[in-house]
PDB file of N, CA and C in Angstrom:
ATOM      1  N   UNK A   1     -25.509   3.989 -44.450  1.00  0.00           N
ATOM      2  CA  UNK A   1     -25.093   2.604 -44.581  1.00  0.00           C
ATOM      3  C   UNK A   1     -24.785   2.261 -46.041  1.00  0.00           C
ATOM      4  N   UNK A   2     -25.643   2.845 -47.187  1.00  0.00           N
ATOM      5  CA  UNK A   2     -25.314   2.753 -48.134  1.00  0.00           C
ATOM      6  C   UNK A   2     -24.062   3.553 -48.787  1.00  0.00           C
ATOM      7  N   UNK A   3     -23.687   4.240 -48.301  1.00  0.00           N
ATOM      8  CA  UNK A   3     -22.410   4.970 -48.581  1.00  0.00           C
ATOM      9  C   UNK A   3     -21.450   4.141 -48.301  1.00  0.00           C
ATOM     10  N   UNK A   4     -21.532   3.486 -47.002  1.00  0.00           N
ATOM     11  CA  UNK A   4     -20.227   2.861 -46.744  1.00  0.00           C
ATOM     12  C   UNK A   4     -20.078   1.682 -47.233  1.00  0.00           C
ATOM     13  N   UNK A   5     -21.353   1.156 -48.084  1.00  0.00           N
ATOM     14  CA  UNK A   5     -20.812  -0.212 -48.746  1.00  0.00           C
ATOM     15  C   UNK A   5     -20.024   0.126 -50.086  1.00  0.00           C
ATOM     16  N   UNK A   6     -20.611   1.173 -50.721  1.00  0.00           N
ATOM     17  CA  UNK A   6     -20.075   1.320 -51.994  1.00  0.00           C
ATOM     18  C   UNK A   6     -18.841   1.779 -51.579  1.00  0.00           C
ATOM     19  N   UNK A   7     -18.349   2.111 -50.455  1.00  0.00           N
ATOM     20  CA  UNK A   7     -16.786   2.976 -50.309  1.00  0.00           C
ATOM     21  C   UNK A   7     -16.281   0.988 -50.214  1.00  0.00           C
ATOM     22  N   UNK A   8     -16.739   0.491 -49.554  1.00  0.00           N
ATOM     23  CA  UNK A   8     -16.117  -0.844 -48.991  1.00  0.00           C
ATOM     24  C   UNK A   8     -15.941  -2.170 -50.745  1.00  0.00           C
ATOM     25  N   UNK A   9     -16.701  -1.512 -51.814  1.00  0.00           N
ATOM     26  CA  UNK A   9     -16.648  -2.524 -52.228  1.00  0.00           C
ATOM     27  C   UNK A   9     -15.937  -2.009 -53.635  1.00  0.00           C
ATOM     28  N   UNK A  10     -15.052  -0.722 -53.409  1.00  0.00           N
ATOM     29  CA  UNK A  10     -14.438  -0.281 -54.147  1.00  0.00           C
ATOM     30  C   UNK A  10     -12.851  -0.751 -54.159  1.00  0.00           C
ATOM     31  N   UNK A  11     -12.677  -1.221 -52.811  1.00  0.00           N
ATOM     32  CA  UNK A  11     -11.400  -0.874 -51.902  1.00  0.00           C
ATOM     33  C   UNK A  11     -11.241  -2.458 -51.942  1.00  0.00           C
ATOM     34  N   UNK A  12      -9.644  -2.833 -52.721  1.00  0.00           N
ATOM     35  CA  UNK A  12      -9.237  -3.580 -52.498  1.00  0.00           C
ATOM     36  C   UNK A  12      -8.581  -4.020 -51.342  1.00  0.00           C
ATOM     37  N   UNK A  13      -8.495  -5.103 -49.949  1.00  0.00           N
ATOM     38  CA  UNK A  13      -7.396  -5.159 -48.959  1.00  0.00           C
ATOM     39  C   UNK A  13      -6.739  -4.974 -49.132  1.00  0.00           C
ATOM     40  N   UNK A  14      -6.064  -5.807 -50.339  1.00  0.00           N
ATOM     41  CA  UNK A  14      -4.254  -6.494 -50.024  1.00  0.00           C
ATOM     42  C   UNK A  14      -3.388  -5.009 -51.423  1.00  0.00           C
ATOM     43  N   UNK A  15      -4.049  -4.290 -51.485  1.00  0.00           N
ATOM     44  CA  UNK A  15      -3.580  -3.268 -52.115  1.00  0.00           C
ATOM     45  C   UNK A  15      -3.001  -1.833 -51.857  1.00  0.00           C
ATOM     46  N   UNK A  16      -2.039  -1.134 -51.983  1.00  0.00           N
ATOM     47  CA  UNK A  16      -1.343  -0.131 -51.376  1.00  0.00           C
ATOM     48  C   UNK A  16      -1.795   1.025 -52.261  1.00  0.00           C
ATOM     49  N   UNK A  17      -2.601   2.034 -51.081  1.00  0.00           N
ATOM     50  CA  UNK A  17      -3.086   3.164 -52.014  1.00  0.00           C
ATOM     51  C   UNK A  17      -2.109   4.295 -51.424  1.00  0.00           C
ATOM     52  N   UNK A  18      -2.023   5.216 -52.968  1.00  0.00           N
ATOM     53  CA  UNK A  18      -1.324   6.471 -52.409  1.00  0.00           C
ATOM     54  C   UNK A  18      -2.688   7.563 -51.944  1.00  0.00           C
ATOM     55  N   UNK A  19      -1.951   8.416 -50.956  1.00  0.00           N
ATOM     56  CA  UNK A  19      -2.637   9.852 -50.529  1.00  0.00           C
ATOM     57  C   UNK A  19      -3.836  10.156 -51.659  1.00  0.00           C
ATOM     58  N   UNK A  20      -3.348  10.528 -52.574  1.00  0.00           N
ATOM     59  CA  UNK A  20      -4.225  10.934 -53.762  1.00  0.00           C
ATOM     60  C   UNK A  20      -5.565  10.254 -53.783  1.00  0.00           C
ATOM     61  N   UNK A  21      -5.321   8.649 -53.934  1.00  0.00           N
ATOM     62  CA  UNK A  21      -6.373   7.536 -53.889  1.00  0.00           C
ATOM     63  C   UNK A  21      -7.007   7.668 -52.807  1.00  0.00           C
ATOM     64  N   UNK A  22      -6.498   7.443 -51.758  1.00  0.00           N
ATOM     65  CA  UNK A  22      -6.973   7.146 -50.662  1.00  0.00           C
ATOM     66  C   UNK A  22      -8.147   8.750 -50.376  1.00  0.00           C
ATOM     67  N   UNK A  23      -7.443   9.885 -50.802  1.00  0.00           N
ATOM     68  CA  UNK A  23      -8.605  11.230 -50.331  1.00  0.00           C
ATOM     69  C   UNK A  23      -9.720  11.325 -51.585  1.00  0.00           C
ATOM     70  N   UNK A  24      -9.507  10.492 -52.495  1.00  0.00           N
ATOM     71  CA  UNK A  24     -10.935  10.199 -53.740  1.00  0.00           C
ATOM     72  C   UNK A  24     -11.594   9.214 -53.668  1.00  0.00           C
ATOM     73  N   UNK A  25     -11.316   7.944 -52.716  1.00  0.00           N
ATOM     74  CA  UNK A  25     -11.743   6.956 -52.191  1.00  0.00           C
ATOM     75  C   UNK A  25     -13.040   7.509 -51.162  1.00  0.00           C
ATOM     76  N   UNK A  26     -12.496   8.121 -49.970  1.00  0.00           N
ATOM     77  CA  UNK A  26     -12.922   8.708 -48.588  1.00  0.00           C
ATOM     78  C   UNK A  26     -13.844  10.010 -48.843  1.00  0.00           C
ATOM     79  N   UNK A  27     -13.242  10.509 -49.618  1.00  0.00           N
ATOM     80  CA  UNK A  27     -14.097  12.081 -50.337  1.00  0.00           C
ATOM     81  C   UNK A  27     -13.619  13.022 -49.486  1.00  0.00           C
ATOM     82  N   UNK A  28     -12.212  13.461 -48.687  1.00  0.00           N
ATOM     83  CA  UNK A  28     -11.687  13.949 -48.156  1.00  0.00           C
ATOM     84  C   UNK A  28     -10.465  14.608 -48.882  1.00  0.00           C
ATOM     85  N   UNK A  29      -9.858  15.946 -48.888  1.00  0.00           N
ATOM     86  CA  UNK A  29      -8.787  16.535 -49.239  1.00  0.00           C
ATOM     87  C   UNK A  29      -7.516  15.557 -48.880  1.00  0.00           C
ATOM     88  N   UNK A  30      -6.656  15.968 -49.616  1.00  0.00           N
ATOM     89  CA  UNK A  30      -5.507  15.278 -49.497  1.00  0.00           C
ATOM     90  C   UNK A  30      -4.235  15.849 -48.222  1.00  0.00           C
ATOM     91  N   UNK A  31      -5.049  16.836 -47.965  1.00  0.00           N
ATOM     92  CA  UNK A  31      -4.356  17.524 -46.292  1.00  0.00           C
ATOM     93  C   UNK A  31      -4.755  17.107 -45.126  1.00  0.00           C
ATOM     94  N   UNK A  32      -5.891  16.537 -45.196  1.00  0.00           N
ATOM     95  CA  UNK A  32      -6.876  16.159 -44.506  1.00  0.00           C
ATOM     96  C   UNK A  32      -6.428  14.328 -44.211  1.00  0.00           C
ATOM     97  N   UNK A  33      -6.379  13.867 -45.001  1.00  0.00           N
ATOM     98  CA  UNK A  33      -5.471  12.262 -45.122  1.00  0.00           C
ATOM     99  C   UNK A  33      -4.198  12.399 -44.542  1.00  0.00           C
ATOM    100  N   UNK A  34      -3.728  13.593 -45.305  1.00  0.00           N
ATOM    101  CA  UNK A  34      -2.233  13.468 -44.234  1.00  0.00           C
ATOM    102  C   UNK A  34      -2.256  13.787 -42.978  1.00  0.00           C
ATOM    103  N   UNK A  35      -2.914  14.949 -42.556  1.00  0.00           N
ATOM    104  CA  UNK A  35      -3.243  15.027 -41.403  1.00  0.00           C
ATOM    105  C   UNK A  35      -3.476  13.926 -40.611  1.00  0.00           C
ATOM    106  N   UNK A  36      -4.593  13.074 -40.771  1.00  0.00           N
ATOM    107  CA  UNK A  36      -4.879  11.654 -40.052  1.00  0.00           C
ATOM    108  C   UNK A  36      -3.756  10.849 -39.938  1.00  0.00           C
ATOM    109  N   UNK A  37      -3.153  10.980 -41.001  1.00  0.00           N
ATOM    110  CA  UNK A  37      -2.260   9.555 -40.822  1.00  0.00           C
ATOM    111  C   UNK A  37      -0.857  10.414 -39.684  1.00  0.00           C
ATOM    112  N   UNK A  38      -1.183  11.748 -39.461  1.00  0.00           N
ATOM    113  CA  UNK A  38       0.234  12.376 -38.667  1.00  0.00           C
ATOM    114  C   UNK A  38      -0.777  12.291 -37.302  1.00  0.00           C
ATOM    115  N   UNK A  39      -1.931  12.330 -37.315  1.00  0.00           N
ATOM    116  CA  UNK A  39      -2.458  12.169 -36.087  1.00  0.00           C
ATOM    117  C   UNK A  39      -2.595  10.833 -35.440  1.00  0.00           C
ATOM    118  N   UNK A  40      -2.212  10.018 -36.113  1.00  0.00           N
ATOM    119  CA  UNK A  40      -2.469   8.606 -36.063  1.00  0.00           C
ATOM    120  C   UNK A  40      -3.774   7.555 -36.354  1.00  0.00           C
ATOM    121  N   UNK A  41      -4.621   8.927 -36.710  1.00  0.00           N
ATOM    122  CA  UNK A  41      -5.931   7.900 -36.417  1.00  0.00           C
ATOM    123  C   UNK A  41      -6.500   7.188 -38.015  1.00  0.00           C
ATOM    124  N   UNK A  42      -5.258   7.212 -39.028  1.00  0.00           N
ATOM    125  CA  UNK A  42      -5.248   6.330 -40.198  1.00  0.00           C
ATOM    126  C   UNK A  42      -3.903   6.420 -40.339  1.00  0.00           C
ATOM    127  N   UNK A  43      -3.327   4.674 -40.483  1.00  0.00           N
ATOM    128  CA  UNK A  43      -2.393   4.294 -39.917  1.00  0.00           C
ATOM    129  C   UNK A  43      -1.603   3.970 -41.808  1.00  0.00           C
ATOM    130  N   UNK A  44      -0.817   4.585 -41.606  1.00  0.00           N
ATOM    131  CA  UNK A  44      -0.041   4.574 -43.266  1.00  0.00           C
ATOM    132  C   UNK A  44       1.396   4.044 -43.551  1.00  0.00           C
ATOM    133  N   UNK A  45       2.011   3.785 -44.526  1.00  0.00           N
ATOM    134  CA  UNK A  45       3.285   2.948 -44.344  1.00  0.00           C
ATOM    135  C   UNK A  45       4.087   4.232 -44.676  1.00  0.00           C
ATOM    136  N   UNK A  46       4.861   4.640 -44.410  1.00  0.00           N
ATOM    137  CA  UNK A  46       5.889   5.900 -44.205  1.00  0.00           C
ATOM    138  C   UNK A  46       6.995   5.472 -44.714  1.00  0.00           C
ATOM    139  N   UNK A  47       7.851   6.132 -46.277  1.00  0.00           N
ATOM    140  CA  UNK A  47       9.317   5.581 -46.349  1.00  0.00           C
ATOM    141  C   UNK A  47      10.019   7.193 -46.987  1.00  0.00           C
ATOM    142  N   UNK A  48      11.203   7.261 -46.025  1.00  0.00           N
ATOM    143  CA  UNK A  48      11.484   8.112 -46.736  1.00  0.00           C
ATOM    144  C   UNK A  48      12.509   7.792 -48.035  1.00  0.00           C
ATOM    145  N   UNK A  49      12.078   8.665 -48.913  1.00  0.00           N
ATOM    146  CA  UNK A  49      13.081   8.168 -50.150  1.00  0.00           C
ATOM    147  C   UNK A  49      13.448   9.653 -51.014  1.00  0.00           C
ATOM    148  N   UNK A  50      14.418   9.244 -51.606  1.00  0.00           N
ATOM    149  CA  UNK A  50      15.120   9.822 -52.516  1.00  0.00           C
ATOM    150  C   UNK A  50      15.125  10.173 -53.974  1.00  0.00           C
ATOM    151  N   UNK A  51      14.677  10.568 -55.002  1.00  0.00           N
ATOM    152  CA  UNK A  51      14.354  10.627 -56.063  1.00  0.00           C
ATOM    153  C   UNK A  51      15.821  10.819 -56.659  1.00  0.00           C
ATOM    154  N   UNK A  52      15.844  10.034 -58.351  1.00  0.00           N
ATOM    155  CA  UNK A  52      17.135  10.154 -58.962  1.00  0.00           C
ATOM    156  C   UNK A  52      17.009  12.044 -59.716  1.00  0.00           C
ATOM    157  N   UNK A  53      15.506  12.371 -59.814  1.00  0.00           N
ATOM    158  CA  UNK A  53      15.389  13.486 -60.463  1.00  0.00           C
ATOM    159  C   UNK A  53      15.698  14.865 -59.607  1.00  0.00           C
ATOM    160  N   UNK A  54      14.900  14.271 -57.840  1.00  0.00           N
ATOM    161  CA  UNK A  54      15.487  15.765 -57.006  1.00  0.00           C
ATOM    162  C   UNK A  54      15.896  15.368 -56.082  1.00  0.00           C
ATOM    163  N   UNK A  55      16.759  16.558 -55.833  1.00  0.00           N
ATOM    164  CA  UNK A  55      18.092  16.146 -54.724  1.00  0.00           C
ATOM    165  C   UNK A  55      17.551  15.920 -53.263  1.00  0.00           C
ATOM    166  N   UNK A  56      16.272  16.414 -52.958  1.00  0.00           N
ATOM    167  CA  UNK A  56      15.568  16.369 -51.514  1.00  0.00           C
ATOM    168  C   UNK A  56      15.298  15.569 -51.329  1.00  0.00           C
ATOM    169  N   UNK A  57      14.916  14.880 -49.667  1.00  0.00           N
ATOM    170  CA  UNK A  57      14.451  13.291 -49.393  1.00  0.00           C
ATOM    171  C   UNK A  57      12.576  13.330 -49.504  1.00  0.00           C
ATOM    172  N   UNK A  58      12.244  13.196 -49.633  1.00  0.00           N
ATOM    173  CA  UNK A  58      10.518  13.249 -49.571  1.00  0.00           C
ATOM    174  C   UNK A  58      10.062  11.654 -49.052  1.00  0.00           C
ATOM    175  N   UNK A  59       8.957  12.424 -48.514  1.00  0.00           N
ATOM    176  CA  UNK A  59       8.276  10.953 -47.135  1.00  0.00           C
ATOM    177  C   UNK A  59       7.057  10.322 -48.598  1.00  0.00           C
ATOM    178  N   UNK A  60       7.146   9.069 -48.858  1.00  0.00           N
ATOM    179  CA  UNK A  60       6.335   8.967 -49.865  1.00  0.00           C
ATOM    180  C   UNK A  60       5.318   7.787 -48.665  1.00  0.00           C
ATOM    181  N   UNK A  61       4.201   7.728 -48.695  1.00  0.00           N
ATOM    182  CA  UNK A  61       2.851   7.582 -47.759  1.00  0.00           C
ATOM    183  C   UNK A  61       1.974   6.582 -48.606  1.00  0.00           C
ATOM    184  N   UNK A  62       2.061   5.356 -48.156  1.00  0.00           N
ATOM    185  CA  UNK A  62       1.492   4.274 -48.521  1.00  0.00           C
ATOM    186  C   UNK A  62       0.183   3.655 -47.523  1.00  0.00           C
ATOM    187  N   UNK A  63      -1.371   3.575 -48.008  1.00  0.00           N
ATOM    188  CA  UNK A  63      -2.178   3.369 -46.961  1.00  0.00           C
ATOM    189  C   UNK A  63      -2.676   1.823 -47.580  1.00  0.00           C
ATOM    190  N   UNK A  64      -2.094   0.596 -46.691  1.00  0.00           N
ATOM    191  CA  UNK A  64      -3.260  -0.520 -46.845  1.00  0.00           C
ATOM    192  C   UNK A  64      -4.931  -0.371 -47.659  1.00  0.00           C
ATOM    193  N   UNK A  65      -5.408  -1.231 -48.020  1.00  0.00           N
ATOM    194  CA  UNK A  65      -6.652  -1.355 -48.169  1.00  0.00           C
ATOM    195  C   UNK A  65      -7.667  -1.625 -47.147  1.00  0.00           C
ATOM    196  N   UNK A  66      -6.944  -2.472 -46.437  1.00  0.00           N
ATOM    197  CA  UNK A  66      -7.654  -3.140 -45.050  1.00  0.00           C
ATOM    198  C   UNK A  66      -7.484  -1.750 -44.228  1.00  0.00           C
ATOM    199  N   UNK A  67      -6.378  -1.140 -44.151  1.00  0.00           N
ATOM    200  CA  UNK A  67      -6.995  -0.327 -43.529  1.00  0.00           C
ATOM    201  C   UNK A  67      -8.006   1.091 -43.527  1.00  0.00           C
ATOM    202  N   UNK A  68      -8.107   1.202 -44.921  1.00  0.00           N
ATOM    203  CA  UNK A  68      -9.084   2.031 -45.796  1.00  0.00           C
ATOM    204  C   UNK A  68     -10.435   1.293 -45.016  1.00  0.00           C
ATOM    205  N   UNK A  69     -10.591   0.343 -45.395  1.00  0.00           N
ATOM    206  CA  UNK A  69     -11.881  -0.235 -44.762  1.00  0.00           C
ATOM    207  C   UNK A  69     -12.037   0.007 -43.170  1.00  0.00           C
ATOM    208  N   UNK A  70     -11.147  -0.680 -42.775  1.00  0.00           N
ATOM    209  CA  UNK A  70     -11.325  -0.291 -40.985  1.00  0.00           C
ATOM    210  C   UNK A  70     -11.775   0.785 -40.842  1.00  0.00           C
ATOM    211  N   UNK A  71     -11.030   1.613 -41.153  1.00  0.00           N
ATOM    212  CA  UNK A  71     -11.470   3.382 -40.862  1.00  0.00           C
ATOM    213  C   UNK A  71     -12.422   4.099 -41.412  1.00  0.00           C
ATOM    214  N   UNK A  72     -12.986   3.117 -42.526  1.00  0.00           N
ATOM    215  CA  UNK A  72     -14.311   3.587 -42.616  1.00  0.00           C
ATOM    216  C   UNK A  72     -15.222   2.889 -42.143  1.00  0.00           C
ATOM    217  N   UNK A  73     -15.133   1.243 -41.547  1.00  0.00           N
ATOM    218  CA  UNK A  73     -16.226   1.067 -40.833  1.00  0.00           C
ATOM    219  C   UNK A  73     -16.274   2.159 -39.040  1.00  0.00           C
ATOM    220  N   UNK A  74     -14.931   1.893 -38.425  1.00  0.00           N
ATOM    221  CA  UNK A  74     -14.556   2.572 -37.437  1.00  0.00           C
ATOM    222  C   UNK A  74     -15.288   3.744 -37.787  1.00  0.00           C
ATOM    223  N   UNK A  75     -15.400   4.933 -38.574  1.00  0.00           N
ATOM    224  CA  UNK A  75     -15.817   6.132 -38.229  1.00  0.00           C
ATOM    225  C   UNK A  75     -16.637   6.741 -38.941  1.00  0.00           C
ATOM    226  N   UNK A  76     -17.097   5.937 -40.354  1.00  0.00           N
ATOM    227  CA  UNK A  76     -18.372   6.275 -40.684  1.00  0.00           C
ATOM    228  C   UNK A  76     -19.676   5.617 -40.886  1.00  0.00           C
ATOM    229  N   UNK A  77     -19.738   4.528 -39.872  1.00  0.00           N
ATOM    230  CA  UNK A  77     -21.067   4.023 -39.812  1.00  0.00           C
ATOM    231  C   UNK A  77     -21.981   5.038 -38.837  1.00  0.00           C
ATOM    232  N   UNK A  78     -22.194   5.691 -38.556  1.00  0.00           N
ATOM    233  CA  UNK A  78     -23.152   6.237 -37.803  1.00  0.00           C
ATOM    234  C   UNK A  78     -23.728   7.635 -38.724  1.00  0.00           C
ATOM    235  N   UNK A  79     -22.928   8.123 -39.606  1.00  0.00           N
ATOM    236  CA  UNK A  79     -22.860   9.549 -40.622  1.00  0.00           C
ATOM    237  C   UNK A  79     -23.026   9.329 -41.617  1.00  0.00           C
ATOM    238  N   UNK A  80     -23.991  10.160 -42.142  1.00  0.00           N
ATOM    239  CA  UNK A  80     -24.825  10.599 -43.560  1.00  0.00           C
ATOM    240  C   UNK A  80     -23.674  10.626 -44.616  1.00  0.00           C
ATOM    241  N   UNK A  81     -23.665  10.815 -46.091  1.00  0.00           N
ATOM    242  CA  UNK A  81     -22.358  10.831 -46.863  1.00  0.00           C
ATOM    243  C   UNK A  81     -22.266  12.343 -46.580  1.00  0.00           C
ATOM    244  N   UNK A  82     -22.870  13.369 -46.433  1.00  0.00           N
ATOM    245  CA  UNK A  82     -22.709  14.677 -46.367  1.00  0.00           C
ATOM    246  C   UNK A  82     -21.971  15.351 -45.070  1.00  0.00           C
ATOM    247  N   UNK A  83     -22.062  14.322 -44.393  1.00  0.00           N
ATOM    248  CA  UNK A  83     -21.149  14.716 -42.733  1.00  0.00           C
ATOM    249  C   UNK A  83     -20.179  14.661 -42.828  1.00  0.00           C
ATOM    250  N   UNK A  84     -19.056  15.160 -42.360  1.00  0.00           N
ATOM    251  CA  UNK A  84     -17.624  14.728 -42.275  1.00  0.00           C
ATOM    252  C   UNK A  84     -17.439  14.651 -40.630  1.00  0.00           C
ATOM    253  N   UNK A  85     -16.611  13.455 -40.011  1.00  0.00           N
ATOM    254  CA  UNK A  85     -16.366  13.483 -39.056  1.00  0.00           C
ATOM    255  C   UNK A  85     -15.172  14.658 -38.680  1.00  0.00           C
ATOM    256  N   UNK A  86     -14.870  14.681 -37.315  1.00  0.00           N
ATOM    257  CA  UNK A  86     -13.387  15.733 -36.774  1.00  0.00           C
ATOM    258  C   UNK A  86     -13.169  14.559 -35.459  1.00  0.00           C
ATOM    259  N   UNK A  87     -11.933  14.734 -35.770  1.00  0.00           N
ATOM    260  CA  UNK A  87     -11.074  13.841 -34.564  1.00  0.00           C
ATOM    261  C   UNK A  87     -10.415  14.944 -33.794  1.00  0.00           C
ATOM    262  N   UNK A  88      -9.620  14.600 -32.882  1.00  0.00           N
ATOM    263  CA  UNK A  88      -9.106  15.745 -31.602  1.00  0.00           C
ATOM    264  C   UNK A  88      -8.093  15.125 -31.833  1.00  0.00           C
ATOM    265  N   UNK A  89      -6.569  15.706 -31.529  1.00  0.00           N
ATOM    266  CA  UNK A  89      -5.037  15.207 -31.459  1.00  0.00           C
ATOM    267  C   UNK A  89      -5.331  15.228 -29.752  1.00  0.00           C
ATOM    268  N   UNK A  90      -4.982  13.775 -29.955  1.00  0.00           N
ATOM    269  CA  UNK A  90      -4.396  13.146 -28.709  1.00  0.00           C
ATOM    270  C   UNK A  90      -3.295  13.952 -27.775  1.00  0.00           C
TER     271      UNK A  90
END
């Protein structure tokens, strides 16, 4: 319980975290974030864009704050900070 307040009172709502943030926030790899958000079960803003520097399109991955919080009340109130949950693809 104490884990998840200090994750909750780090985390701004109305603020847009990248991948990076969001897996040093959670204490999760940054494959592991993307993963969720391709599994759906952390819900991220998706744009694809274009860089003036490289010619490829790249998906750049924007996660709410609010929903940083949801998903950690949603799935780690019941687990120690040392547990990591596993979700199943739908």
């Amino acid at each position: 319980m104490e884990f998840r307040m200090l994750l909750l009172d780090s985390v701004e709502p109305e603020k847009w975290y990248k991948i990076d943030d969001v897996a040093k926030i959670i204490g999760w790899s940054h494959d592991t974030i993307e993963r969720w958000i391709e599994d759906r079960v952390l819900q991220a803003f998706v744009k694809d864009s274009r860089s003036d520097k490289r010619k490829r399109i790249f998906r750049g991955k924007r996660v709410q704050g609010c929903e940083i919080i949801r998903f950690v009340k949603a799935h780690l109130t019941e687990l120690k900070p040392d547990v990591r949950p596993r979700f199943r693809s739908a």
